[in-house]
N, C-alpha and C. Protein backbone atom coordinates (compact mmCIF):
# COMPACT_ATOMS: atom_id res chain seq x y z
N UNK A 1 175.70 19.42 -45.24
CA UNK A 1 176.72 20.45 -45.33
C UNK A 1 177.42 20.63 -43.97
N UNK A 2 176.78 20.72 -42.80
CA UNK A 2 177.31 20.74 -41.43
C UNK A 2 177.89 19.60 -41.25
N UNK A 3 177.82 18.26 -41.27
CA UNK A 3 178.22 16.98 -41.36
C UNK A 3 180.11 17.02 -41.93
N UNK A 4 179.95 17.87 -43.41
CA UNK A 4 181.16 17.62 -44.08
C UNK A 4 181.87 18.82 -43.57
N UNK A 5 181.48 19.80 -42.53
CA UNK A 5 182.25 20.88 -42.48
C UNK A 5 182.73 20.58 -40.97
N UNK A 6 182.05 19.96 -40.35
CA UNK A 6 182.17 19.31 -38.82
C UNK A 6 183.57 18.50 -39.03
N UNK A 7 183.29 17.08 -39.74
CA UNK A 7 183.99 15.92 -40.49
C UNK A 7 185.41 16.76 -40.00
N UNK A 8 185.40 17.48 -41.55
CA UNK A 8 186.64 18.48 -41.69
C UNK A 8 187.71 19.23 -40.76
N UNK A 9 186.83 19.88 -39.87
CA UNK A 9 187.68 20.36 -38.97
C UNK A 9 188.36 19.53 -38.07
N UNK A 10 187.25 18.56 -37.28
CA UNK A 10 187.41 17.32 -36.46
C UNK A 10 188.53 16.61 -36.81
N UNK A 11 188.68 16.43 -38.22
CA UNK A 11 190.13 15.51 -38.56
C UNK A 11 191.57 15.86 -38.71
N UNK A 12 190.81 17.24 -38.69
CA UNK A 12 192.25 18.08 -38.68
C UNK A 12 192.57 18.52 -37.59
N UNK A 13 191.84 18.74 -36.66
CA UNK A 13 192.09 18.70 -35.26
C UNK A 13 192.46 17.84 -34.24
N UNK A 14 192.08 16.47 -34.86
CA UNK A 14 192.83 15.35 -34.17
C UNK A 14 193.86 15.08 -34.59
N UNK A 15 194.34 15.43 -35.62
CA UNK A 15 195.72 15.17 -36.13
C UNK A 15 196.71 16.00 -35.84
N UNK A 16 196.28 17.23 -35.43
CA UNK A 16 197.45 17.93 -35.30
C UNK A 16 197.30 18.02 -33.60
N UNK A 17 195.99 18.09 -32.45
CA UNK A 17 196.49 18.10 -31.56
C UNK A 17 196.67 16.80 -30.71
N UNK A 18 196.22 15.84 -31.15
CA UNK A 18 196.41 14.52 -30.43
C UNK A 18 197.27 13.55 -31.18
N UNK A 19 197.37 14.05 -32.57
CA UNK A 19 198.68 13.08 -33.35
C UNK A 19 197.57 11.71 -33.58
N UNK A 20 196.27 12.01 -34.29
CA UNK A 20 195.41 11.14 -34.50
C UNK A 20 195.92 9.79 -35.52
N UNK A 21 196.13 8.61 -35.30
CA UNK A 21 196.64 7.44 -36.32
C UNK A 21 195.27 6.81 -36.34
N UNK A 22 195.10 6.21 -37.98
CA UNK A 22 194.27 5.75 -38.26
C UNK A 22 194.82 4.22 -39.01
N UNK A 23 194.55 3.53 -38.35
CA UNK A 23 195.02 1.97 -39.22
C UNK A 23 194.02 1.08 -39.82
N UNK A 24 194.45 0.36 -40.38
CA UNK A 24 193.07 -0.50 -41.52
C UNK A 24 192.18 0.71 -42.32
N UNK A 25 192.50 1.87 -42.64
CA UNK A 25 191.06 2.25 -43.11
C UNK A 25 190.78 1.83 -44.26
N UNK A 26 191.88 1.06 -45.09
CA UNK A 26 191.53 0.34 -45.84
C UNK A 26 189.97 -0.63 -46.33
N UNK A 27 190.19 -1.41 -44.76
CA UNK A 27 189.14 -2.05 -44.47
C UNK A 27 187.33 -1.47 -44.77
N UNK A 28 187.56 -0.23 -44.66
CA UNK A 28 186.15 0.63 -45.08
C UNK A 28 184.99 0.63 -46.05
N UNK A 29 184.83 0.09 -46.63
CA UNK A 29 184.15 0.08 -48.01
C UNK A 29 182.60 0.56 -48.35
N UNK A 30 182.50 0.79 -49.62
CA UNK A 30 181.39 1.47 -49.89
C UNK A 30 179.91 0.00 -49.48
N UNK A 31 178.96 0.76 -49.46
CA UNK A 31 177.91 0.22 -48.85
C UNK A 31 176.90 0.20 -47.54
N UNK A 32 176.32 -0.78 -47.03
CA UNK A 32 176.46 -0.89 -45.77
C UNK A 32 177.00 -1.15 -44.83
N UNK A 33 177.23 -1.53 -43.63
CA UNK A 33 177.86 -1.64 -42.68
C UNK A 33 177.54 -1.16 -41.54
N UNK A 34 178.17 -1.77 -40.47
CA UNK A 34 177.65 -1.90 -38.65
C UNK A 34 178.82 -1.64 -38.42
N UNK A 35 179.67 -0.14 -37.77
CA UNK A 35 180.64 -0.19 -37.28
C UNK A 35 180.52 -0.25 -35.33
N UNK A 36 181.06 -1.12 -35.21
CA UNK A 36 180.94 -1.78 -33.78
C UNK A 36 182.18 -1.35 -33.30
N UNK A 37 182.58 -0.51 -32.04
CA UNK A 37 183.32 -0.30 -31.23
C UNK A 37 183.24 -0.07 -29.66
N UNK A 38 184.59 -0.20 -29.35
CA UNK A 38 184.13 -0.14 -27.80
C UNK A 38 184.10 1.38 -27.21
N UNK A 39 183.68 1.73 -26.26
CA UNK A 39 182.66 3.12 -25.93
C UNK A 39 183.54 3.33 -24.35
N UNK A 40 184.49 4.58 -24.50
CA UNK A 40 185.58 4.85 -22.91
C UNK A 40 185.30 6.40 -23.22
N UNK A 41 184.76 7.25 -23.96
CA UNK A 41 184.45 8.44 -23.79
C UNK A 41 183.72 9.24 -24.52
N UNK A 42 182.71 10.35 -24.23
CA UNK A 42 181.81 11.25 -25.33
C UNK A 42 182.08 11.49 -26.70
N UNK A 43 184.01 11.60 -26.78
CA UNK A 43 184.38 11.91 -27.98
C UNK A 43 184.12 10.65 -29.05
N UNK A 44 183.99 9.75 -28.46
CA UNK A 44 184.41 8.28 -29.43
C UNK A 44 183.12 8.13 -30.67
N UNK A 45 181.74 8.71 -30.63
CA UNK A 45 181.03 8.90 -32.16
C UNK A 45 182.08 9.77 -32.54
N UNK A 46 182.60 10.35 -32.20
CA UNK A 46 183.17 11.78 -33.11
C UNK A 46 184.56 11.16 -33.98
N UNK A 47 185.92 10.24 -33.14
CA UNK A 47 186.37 9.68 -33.26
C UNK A 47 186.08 8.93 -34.60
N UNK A 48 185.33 7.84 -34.17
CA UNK A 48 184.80 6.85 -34.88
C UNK A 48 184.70 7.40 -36.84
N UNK A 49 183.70 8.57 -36.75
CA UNK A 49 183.16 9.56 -37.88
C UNK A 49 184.42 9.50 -38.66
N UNK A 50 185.93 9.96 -37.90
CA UNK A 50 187.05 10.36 -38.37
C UNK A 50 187.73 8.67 -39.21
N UNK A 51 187.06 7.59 -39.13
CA UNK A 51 187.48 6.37 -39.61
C UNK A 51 187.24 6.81 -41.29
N UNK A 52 185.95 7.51 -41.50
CA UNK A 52 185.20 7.30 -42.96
C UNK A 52 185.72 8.49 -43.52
N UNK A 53 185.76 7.80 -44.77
CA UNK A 53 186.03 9.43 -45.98
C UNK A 53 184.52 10.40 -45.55
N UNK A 54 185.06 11.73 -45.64
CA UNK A 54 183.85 12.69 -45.49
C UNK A 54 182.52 12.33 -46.40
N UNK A 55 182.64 11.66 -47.42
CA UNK A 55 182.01 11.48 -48.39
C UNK A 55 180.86 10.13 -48.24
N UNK A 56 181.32 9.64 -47.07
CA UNK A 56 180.18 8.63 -46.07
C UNK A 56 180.24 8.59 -44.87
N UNK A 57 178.84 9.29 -45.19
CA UNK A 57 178.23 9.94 -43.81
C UNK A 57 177.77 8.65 -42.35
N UNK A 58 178.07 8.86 -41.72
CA UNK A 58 177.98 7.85 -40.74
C UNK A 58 176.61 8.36 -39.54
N UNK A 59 176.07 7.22 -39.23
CA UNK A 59 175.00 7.46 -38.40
C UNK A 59 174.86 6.71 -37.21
N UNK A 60 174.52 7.11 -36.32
CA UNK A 60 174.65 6.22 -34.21
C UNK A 60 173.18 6.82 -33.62
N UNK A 61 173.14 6.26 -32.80
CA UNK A 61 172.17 5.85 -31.88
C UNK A 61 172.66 7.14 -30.57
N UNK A 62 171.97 8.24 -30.56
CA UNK A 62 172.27 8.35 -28.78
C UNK A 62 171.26 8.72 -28.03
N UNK A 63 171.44 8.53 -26.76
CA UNK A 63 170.58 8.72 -25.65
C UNK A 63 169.12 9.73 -25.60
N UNK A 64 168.17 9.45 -25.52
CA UNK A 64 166.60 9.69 -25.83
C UNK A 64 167.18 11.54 -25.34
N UNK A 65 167.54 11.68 -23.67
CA UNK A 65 167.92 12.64 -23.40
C UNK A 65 168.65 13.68 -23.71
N UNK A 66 169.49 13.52 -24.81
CA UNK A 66 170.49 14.40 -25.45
C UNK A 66 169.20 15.05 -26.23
N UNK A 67 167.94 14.54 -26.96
CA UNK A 67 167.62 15.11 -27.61
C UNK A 67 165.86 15.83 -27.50
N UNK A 68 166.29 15.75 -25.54
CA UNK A 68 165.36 17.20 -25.34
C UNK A 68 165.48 18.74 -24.98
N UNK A 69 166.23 18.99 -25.39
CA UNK A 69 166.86 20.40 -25.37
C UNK A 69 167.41 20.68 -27.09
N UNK A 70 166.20 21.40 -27.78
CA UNK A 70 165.96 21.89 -28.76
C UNK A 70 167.61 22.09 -29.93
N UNK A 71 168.06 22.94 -29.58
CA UNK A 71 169.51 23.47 -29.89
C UNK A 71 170.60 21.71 -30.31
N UNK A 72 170.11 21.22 -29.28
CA UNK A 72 171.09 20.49 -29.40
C UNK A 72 170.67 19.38 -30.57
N UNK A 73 169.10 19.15 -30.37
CA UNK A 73 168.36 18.08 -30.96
C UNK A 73 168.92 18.48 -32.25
N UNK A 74 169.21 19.85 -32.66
CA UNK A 74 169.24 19.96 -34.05
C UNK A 74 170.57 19.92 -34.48
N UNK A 75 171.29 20.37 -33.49
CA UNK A 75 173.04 20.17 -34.05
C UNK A 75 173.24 18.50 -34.01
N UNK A 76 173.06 17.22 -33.16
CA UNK A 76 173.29 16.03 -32.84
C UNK A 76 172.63 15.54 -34.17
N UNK A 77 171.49 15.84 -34.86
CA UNK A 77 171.04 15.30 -35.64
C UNK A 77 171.14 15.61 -36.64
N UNK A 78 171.68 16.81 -37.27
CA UNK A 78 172.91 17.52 -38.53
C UNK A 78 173.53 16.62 -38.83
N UNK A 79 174.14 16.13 -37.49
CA UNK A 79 175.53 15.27 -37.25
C UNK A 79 175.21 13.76 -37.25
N UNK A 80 174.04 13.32 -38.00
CA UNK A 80 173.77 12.00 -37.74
C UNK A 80 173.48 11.15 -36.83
N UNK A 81 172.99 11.77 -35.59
CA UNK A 81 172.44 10.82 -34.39
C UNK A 81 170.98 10.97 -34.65
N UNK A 82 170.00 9.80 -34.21
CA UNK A 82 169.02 9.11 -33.61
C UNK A 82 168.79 8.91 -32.47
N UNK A 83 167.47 8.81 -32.45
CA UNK A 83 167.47 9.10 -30.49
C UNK A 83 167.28 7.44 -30.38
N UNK A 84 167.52 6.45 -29.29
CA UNK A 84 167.32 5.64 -28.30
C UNK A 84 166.85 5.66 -27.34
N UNK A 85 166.12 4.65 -26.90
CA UNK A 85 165.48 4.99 -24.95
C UNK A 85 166.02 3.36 -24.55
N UNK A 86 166.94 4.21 -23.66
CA UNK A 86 168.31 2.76 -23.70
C UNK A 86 167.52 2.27 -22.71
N UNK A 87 168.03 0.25 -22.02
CA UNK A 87 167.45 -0.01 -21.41
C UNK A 87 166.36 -0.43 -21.54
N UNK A 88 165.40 -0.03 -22.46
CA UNK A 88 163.95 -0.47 -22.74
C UNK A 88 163.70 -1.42 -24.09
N UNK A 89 165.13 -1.70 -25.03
CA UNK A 89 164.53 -2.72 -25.73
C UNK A 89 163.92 -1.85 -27.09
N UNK A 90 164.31 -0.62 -27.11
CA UNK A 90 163.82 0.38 -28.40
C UNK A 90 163.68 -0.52 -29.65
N UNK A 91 162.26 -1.02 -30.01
CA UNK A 91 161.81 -1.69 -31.13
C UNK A 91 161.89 -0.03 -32.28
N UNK A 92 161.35 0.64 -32.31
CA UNK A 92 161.84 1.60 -32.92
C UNK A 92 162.68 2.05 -33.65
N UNK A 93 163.93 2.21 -32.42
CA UNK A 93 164.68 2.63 -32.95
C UNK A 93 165.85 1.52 -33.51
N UNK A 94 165.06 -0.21 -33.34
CA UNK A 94 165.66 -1.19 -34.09
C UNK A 94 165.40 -1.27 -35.62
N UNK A 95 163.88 -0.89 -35.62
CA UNK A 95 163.29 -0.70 -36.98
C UNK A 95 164.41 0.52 -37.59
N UNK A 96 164.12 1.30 -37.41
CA UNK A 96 164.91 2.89 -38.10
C UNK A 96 166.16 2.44 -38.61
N UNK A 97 167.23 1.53 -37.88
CA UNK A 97 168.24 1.30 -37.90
C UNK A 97 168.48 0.01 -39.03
N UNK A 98 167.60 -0.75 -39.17
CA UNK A 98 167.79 -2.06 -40.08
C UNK A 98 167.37 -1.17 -41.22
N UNK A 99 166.21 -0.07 -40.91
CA UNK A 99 165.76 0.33 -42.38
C UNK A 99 166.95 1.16 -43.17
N UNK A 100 167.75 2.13 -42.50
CA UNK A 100 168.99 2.63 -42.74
C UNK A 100 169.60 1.93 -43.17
N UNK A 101 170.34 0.66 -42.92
CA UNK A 101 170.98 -0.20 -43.36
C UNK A 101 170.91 -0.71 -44.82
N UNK A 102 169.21 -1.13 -44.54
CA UNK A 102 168.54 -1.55 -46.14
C UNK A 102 168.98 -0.26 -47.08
N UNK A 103 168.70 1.03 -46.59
CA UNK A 103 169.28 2.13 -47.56
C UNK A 103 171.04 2.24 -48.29
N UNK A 104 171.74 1.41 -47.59
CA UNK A 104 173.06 1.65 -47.84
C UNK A 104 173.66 2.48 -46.83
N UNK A 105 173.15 2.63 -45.57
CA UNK A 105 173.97 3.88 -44.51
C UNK A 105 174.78 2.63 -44.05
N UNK A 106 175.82 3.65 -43.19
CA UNK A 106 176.53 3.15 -42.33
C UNK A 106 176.63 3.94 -40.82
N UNK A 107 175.89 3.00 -39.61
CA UNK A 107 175.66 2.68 -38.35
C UNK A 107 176.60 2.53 -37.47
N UNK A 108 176.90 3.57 -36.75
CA UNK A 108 178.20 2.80 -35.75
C UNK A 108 176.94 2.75 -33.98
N UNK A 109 177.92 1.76 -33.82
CA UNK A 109 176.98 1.21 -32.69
C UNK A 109 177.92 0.83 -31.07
N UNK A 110 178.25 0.99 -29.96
CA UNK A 110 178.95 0.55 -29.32
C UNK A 110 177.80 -0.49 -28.23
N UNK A 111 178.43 -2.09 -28.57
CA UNK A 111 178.01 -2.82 -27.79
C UNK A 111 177.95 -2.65 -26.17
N UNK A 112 178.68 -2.05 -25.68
CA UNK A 112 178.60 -1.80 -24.19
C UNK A 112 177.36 -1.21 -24.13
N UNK A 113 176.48 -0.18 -25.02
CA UNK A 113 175.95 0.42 -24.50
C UNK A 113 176.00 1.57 -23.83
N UNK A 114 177.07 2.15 -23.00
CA UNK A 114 176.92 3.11 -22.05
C UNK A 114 178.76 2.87 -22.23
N UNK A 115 179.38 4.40 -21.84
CA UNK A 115 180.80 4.85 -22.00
C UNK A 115 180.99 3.83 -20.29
N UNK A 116 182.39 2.82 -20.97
CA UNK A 116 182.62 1.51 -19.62
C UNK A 116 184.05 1.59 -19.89
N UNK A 117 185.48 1.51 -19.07
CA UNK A 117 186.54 1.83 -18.60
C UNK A 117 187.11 0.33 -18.66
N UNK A 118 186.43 -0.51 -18.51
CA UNK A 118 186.89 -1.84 -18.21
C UNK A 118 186.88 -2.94 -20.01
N UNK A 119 187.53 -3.44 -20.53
CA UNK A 119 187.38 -4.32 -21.24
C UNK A 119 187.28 -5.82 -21.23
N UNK A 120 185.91 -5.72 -20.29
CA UNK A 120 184.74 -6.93 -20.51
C UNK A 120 183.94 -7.31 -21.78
N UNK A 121 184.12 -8.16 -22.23
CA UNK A 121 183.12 -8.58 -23.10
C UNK A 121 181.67 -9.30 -22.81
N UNK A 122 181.78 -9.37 -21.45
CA UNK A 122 180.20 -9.95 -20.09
C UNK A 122 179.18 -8.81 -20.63
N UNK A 123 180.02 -7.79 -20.23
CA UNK A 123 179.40 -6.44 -20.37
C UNK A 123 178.48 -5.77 -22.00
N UNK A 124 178.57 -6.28 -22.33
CA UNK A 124 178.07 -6.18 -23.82
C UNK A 124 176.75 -6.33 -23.74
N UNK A 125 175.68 -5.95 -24.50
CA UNK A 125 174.49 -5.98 -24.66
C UNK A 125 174.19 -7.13 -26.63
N UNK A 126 173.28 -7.49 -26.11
CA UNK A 126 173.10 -8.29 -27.69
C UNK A 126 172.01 -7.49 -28.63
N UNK A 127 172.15 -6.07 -28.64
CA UNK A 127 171.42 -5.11 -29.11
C UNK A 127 172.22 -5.18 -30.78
N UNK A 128 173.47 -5.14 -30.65
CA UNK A 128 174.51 -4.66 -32.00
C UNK A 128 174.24 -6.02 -32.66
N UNK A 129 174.11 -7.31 -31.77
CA UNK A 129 174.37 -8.72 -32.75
C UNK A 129 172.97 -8.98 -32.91
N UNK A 130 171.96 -8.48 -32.23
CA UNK A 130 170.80 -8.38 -33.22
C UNK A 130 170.28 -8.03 -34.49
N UNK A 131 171.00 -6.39 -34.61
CA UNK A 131 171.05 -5.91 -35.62
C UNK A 131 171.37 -6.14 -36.58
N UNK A 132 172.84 -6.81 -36.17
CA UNK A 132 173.62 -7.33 -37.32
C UNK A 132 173.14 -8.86 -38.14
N UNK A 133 171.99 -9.48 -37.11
CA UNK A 133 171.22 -10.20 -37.91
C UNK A 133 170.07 -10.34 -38.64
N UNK A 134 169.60 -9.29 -37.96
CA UNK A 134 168.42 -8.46 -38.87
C UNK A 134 168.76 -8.29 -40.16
N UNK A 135 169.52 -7.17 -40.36
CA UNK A 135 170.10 -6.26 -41.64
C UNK A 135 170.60 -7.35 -42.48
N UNK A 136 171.64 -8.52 -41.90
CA UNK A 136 172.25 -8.75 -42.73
C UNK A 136 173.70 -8.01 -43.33
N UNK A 137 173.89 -6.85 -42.21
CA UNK A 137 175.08 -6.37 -43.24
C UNK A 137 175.98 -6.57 -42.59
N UNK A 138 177.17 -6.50 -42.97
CA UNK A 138 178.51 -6.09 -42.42
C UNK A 138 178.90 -5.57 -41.26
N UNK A 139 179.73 -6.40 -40.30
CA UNK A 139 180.21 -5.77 -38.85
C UNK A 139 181.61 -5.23 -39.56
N UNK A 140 182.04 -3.93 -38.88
CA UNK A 140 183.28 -3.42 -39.06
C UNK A 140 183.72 -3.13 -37.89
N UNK A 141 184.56 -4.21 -37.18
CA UNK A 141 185.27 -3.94 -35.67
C UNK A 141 186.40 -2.71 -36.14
N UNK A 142 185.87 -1.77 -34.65
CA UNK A 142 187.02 -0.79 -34.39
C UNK A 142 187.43 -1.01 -32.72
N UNK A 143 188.56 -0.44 -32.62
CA UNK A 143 189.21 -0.12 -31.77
C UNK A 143 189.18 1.31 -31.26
N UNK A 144 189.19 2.31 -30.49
CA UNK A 144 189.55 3.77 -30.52
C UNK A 144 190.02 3.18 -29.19
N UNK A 145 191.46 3.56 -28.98
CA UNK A 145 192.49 4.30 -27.80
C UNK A 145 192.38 4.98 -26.96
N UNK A 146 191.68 4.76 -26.00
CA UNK A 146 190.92 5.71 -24.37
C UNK A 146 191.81 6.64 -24.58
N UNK A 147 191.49 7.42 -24.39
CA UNK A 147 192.55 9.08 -24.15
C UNK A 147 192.41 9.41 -23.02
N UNK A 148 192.70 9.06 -21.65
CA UNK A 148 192.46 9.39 -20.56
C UNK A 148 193.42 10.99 -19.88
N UNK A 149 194.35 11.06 -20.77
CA UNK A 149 195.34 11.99 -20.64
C UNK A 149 195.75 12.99 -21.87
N UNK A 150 195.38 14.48 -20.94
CA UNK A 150 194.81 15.38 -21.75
C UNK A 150 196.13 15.70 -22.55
N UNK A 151 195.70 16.52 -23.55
CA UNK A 151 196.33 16.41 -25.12
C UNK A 151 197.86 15.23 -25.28
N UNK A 152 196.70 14.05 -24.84
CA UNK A 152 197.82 12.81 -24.83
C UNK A 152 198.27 12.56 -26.58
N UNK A 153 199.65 12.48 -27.02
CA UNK A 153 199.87 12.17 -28.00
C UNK A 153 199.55 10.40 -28.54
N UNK A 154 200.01 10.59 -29.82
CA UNK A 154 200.10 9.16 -29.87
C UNK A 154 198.35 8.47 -30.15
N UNK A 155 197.40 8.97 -30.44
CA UNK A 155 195.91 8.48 -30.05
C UNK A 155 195.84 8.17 -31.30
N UNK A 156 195.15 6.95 -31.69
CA UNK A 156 195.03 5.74 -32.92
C UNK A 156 193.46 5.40 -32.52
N UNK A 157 193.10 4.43 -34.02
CA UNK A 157 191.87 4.12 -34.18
C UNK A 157 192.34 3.01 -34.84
N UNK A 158 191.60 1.52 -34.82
CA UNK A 158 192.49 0.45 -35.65
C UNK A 158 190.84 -0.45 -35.91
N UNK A 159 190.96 -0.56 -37.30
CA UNK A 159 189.42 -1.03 -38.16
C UNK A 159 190.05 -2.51 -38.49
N UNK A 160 189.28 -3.24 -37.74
CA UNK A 160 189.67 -4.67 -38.29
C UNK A 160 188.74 -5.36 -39.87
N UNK A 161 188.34 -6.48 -40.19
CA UNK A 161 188.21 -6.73 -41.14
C UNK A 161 186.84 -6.65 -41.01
N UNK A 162 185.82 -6.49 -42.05
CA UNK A 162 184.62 -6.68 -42.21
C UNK A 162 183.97 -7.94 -41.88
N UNK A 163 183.06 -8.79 -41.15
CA UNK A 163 182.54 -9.95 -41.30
C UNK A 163 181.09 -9.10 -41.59
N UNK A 164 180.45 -10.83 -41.55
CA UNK A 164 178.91 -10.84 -41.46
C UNK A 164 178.52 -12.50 -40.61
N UNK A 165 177.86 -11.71 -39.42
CA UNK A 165 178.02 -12.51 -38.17
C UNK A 165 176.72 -13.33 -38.42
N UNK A 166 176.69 -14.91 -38.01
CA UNK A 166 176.02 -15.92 -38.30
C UNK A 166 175.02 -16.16 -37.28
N UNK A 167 173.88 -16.72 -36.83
CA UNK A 167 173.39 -16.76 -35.91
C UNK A 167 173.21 -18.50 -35.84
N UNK A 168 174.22 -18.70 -34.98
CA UNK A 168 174.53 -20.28 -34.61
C UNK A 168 172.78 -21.36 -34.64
N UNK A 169 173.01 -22.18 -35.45
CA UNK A 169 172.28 -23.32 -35.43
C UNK A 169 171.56 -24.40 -33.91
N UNK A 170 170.72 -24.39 -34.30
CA UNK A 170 170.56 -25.01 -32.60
C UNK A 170 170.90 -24.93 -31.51
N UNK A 171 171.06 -23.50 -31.86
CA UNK A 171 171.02 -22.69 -30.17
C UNK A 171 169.95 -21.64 -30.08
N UNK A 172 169.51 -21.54 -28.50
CA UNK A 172 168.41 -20.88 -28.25
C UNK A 172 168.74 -19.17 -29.34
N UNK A 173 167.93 -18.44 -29.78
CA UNK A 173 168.22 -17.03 -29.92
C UNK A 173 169.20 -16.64 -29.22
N UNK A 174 168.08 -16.29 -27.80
CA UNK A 174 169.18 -15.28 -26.37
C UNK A 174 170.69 -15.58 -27.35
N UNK A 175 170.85 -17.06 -26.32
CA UNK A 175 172.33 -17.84 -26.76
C UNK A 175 173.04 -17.39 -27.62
N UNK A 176 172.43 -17.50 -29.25
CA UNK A 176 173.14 -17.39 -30.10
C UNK A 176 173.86 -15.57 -30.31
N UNK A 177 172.15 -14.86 -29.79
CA UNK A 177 172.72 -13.71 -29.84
C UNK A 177 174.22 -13.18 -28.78
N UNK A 178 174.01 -13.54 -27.70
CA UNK A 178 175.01 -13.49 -26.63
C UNK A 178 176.35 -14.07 -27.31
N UNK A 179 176.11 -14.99 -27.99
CA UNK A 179 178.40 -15.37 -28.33
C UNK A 179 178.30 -14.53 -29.50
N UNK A 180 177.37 -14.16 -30.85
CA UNK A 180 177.63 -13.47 -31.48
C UNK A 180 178.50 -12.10 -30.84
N UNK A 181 177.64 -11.39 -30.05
CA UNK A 181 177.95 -10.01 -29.27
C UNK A 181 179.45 -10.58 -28.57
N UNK A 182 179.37 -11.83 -27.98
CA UNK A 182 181.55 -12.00 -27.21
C UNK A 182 182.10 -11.91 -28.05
N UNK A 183 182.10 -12.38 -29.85
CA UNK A 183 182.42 -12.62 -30.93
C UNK A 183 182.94 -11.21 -31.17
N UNK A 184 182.11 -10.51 -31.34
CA UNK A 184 182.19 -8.96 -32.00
C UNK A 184 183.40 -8.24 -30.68
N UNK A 185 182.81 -8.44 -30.23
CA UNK A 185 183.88 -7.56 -28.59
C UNK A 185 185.38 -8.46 -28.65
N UNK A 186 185.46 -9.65 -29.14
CA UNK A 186 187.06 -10.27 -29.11
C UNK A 186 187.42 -9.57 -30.16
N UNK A 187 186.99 -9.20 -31.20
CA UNK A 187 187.50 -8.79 -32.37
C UNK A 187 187.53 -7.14 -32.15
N UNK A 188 186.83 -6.90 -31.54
CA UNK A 188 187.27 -5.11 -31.28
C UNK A 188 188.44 -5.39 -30.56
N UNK A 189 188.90 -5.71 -29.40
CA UNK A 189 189.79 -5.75 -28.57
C UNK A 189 191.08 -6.45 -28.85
N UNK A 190 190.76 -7.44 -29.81
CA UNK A 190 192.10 -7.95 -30.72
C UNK A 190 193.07 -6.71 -31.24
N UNK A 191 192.01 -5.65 -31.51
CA UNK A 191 192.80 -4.97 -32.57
C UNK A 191 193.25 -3.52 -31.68
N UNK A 192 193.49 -3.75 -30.09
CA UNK A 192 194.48 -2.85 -29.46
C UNK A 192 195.83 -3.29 -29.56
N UNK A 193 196.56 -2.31 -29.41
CA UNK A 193 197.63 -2.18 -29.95
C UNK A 193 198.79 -1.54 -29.01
């Protein structure tokens, strides 16, 4: 109920004070799915949320620390976050996340890892193209539009096409996982605009 009343306001608030554009949402579809985007500020789970009809609920990964201070643990997780202990390789919270998947959720995930200013694809972690070979499901590249400038008009979100990413033949893992993850990051960044 907090989820669809959050959703709600959030979309109507980006639309009327930032002039929020949403392109491809076409692309969206019922099921599972890995929405993969690139990560330039706090707002961008919130952003991201605003891609899906209210009616699919979206779920992310954040920082172990957001969720030791009680109050918050419970509003962040209303709102569909999971805790992570970034850096360490969270088998955990890899399990939780493929098992979600197997349920039919949909996961947004930012390969960087950590909110990054620069559009490197070096920079990427092979945490998201793991996943995405685990599960088996669907990558959904997004785009979200850094807003570096306050009540900047004009702010867009652009959903490229669904794949389901392969894990190359006779190449080491690491390897294969690493061009999967450049793979996923050319295709987020294709779709600036």
């Amino acid at each position: 109920m907090l989820y669809s009343f959050v959703h709600t306001v959030v979309n109507l608030y980006f639309r009327a004070v930032y002039g929020l554009r949403i392109y491809g949402r076409e692309n969206v579809r019922p099921g599972a799915m890995i929405i993969a985007g690139n990560h330039t500020s706090l707002g961008d789970p919130i952003y991201a949320a605003c891609v899906l009809p209210r009616s699919m609920r979206l779920r992310f990964m954040a920082k172990m620390e957001l969720f030791r201070f009680p109050p918050l643990r419970w509003f962040i997780t209303a709102l569909g976050a999971y805790p992570v202990e970034r850096g360490k390789g969270d088998i955990g919270a890899l399990r939780k996340s493929v098992e979600m998947l197997k349920e039919g959720q949909k996961i947004l995930i930012f390969p960087d890892g950590h909110r990054s200013g620069d559009e490197n694809p070096d920079n990427a972690k092979s945490g998201a193209a793991l996943l995405a070979c685990k599960a088996g499901a669907p990558v959904l590249p997004i785009y979200i539009a850094p807003n570096r400038r306050f009540l900047r008009r004009r702010h867009y979100i652009a959903v490229g096409t669904p794949y389901i990413p392969v894990l190359p033949e006779d190449t080491p893992r690491a390897e294969g996982y690493r061009q999967i993850t450049q793979d996923m990051m050319a295709r987020i960044y294709e779709l600036k605009r």
